[in-house]
C-alpha atoms as a PDB file:
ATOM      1  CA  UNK A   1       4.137  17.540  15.956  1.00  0.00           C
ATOM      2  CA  UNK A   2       3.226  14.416  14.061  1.00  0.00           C
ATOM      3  CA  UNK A   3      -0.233  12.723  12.589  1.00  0.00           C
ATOM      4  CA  UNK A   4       0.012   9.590  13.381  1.00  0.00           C
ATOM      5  CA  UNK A   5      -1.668   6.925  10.730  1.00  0.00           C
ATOM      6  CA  UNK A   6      -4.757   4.165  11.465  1.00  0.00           C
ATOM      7  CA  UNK A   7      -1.907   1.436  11.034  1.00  0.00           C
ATOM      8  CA  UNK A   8      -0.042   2.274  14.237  1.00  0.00           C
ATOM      9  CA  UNK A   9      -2.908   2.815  16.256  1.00  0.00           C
ATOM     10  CA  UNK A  10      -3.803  -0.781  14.732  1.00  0.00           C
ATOM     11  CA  UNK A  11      -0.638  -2.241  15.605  1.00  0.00           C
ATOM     12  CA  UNK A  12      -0.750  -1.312  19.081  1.00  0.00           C
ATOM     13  CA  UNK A  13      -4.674  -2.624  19.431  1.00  0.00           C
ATOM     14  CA  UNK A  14      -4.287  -5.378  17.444  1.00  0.00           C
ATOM     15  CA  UNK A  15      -0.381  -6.213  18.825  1.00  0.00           C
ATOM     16  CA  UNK A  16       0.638  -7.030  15.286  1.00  0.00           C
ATOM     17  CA  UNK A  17       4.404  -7.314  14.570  1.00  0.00           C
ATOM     18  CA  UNK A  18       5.511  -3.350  14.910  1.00  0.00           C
ATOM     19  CA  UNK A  19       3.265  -3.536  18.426  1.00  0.00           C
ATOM     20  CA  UNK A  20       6.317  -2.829  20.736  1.00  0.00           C
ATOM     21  CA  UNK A  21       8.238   0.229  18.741  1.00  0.00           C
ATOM     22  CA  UNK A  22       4.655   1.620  18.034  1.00  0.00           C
ATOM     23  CA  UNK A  23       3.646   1.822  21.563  1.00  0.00           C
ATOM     24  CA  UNK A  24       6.836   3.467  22.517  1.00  0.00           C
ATOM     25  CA  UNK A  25       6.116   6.342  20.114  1.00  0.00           C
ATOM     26  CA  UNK A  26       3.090   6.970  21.389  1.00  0.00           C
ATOM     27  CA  UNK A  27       4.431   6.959  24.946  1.00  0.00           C
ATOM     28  CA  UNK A  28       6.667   9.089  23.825  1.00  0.00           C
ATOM     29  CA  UNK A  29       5.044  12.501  25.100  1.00  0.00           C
ATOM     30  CA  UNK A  30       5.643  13.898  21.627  1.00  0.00           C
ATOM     31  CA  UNK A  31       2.615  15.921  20.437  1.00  0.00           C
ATOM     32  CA  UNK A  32       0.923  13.454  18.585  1.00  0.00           C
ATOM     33  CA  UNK A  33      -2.264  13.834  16.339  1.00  0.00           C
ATOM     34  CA  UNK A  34      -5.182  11.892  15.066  1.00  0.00           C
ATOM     35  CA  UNK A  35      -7.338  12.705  12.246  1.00  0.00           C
ATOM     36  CA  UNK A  36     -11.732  11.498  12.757  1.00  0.00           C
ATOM     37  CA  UNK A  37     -11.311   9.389   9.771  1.00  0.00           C
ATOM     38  CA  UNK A  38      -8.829   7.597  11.625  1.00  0.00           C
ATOM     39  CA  UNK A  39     -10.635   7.324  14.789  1.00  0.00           C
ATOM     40  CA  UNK A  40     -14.076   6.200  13.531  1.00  0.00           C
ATOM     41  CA  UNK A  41     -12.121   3.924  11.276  1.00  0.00           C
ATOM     42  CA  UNK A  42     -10.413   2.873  14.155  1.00  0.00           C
ATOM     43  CA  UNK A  43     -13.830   2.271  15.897  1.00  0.00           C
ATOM     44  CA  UNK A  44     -15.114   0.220  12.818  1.00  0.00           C
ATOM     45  CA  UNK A  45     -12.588  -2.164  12.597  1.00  0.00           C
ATOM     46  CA  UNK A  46     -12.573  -2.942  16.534  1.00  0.00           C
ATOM     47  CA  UNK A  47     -16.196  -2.688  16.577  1.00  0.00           C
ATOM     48  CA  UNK A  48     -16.340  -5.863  13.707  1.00  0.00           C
ATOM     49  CA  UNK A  49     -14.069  -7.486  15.453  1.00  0.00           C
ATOM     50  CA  UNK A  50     -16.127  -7.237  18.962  1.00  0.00           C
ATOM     51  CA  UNK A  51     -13.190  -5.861  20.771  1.00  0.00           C
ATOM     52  CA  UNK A  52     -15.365  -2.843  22.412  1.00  0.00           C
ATOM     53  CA  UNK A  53     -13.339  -2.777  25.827  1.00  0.00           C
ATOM     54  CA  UNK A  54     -10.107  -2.566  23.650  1.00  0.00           C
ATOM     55  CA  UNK A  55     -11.984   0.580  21.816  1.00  0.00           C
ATOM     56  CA  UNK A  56     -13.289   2.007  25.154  1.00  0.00           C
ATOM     57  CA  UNK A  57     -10.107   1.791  26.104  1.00  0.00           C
ATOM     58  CA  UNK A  58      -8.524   3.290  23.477  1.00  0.00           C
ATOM     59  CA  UNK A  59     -10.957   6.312  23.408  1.00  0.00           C
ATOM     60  CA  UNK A  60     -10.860   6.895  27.132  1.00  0.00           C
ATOM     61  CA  UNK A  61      -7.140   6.440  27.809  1.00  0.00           C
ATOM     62  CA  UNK A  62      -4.908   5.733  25.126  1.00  0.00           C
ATOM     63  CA  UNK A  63      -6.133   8.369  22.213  1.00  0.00           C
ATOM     64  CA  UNK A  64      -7.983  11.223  23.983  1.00  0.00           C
ATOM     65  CA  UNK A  65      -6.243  10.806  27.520  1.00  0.00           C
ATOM     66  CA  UNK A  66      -2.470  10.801  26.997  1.00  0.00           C
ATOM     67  CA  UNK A  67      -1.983  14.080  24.635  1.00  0.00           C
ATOM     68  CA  UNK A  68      -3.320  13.043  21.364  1.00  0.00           C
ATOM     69  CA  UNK A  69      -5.509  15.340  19.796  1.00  0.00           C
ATOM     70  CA  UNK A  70      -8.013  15.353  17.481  1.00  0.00           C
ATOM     71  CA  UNK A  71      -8.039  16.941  13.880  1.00  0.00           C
ATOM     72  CA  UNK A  72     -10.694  16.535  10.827  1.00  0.00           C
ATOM     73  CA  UNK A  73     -11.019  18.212   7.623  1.00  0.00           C
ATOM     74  CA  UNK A  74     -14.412  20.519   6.935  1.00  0.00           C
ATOM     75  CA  UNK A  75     -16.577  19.225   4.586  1.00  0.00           C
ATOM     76  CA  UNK A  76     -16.060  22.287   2.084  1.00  0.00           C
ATOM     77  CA  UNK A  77     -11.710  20.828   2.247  1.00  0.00           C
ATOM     78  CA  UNK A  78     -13.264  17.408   0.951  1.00  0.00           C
ATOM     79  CA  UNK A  79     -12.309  18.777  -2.541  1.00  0.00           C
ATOM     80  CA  UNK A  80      -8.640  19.369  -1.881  1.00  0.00           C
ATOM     81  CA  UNK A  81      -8.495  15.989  -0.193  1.00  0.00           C
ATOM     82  CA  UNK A  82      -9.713  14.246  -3.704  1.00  0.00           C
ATOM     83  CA  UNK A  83      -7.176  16.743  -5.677  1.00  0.00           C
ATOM     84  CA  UNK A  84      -4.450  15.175  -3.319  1.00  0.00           C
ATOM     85  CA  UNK A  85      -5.950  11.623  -3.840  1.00  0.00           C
ATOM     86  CA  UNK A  86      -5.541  12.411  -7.780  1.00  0.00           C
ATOM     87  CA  UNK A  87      -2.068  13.858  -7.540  1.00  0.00           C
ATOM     88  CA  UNK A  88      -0.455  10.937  -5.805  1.00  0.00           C
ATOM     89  CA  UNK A  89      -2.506   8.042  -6.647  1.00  0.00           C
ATOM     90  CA  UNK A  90      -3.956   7.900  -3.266  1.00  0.00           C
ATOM     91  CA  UNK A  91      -6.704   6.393  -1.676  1.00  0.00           C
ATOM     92  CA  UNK A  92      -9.255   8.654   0.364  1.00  0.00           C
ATOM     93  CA  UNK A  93      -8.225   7.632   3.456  1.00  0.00           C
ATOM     94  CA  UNK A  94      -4.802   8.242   3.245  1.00  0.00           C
ATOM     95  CA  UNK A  95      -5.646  11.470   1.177  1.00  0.00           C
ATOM     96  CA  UNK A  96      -6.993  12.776   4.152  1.00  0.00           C
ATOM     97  CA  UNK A  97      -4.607  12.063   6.322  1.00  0.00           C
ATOM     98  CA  UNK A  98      -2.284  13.623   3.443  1.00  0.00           C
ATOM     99  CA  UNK A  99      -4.459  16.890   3.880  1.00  0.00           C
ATOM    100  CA  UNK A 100      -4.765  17.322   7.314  1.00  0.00           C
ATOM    101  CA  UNK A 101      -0.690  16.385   7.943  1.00  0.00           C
ATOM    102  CA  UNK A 102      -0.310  19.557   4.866  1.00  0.00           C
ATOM    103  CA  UNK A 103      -2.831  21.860   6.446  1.00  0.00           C
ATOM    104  CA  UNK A 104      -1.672  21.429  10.218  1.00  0.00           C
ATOM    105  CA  UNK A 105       1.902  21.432   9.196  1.00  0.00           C
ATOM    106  CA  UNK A 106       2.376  18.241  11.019  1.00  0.00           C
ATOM    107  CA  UNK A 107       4.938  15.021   9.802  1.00  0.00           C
ATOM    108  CA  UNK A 108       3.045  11.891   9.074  1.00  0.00           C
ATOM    109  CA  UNK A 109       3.854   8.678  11.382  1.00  0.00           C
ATOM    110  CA  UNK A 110       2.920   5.016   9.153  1.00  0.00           C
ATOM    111  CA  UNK A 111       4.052   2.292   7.966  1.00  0.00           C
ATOM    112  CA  UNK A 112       1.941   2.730   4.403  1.00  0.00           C
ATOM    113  CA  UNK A 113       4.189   3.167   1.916  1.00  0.00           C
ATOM    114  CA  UNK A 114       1.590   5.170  -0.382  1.00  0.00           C
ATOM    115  CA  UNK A 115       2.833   8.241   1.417  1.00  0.00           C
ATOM    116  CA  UNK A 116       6.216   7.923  -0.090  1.00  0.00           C
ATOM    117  CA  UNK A 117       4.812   9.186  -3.116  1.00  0.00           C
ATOM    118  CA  UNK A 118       4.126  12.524  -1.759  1.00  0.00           C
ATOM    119  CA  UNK A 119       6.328  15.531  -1.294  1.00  0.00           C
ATOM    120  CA  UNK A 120       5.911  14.784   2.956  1.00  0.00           C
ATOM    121  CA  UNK A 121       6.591  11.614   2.792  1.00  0.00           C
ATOM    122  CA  UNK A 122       6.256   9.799   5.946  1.00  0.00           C
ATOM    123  CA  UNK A 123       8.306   8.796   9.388  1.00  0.00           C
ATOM    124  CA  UNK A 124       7.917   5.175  11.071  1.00  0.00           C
ATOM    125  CA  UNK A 125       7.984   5.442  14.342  1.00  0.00           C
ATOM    126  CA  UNK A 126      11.548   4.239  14.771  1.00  0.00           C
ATOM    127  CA  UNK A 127      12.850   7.031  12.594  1.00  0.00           C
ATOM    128  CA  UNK A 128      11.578   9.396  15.126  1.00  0.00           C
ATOM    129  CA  UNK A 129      12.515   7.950  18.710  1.00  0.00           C
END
């Protein structure tokens, strides 16, 4: 079971140089996981960049279609996310993700580095296929 980070998502959407590895893993049928602050973050980004077929796209097929489900913290967790984001020099963002990969029990997929400097660490996608 694995939360997979914005920046793969991104890579696939925005075919950026880890496009091809990053779209096997997530074709991988593993059970794969996506936190709302990635997905609205997600939506953002593609949304500034006027790319709304790629994000109906992604929302219809590629996140919620093929097996990837949907996570989020409550809003009374928000202050365990900003004790994590303390502890490791994190931002919020990948904080959160931090939390929700601790609380679900799930291995973080990226290609941010920050995560090294947590007791989960992180997987790339290559590590895992």
């Amino acid at each position: 079971m694995y939360l997979v980070d914005t920046n793969i998502f991104l890579h696939v959407l925005l075919k950026k140089e880890k496009y091809d590895v990053s779209l096997l893993f997530l074709k991988s049928g593993k059970e794969l996981y996506i936190t709302d602050f990635s997905l609205y973050s997600i939506c953002i980004l593609l949304g500034k960049l006027g790319e709304n077929k790629v994000l109906e796209r992604f929302v219809d097929d590629a996140a919620m279609g093929e097996g990837i489900y949907l996570v989020k913290a409550e809003a009374y967790e928000i202050s365990d996310v900003i004790e994590i984001e303390e502890k490791y020099h994190l931002d919020f963002d990948d904080a959160y993700q931090y939390f929700i990969a601790q609380k679900e029990g799930l291995t973080i997929i990226s290609y941010d580095k920050d995560f090294d400097r947590t007791e989960k660490g992180r997987k790339k996608p290559e590590e895992i296929l």
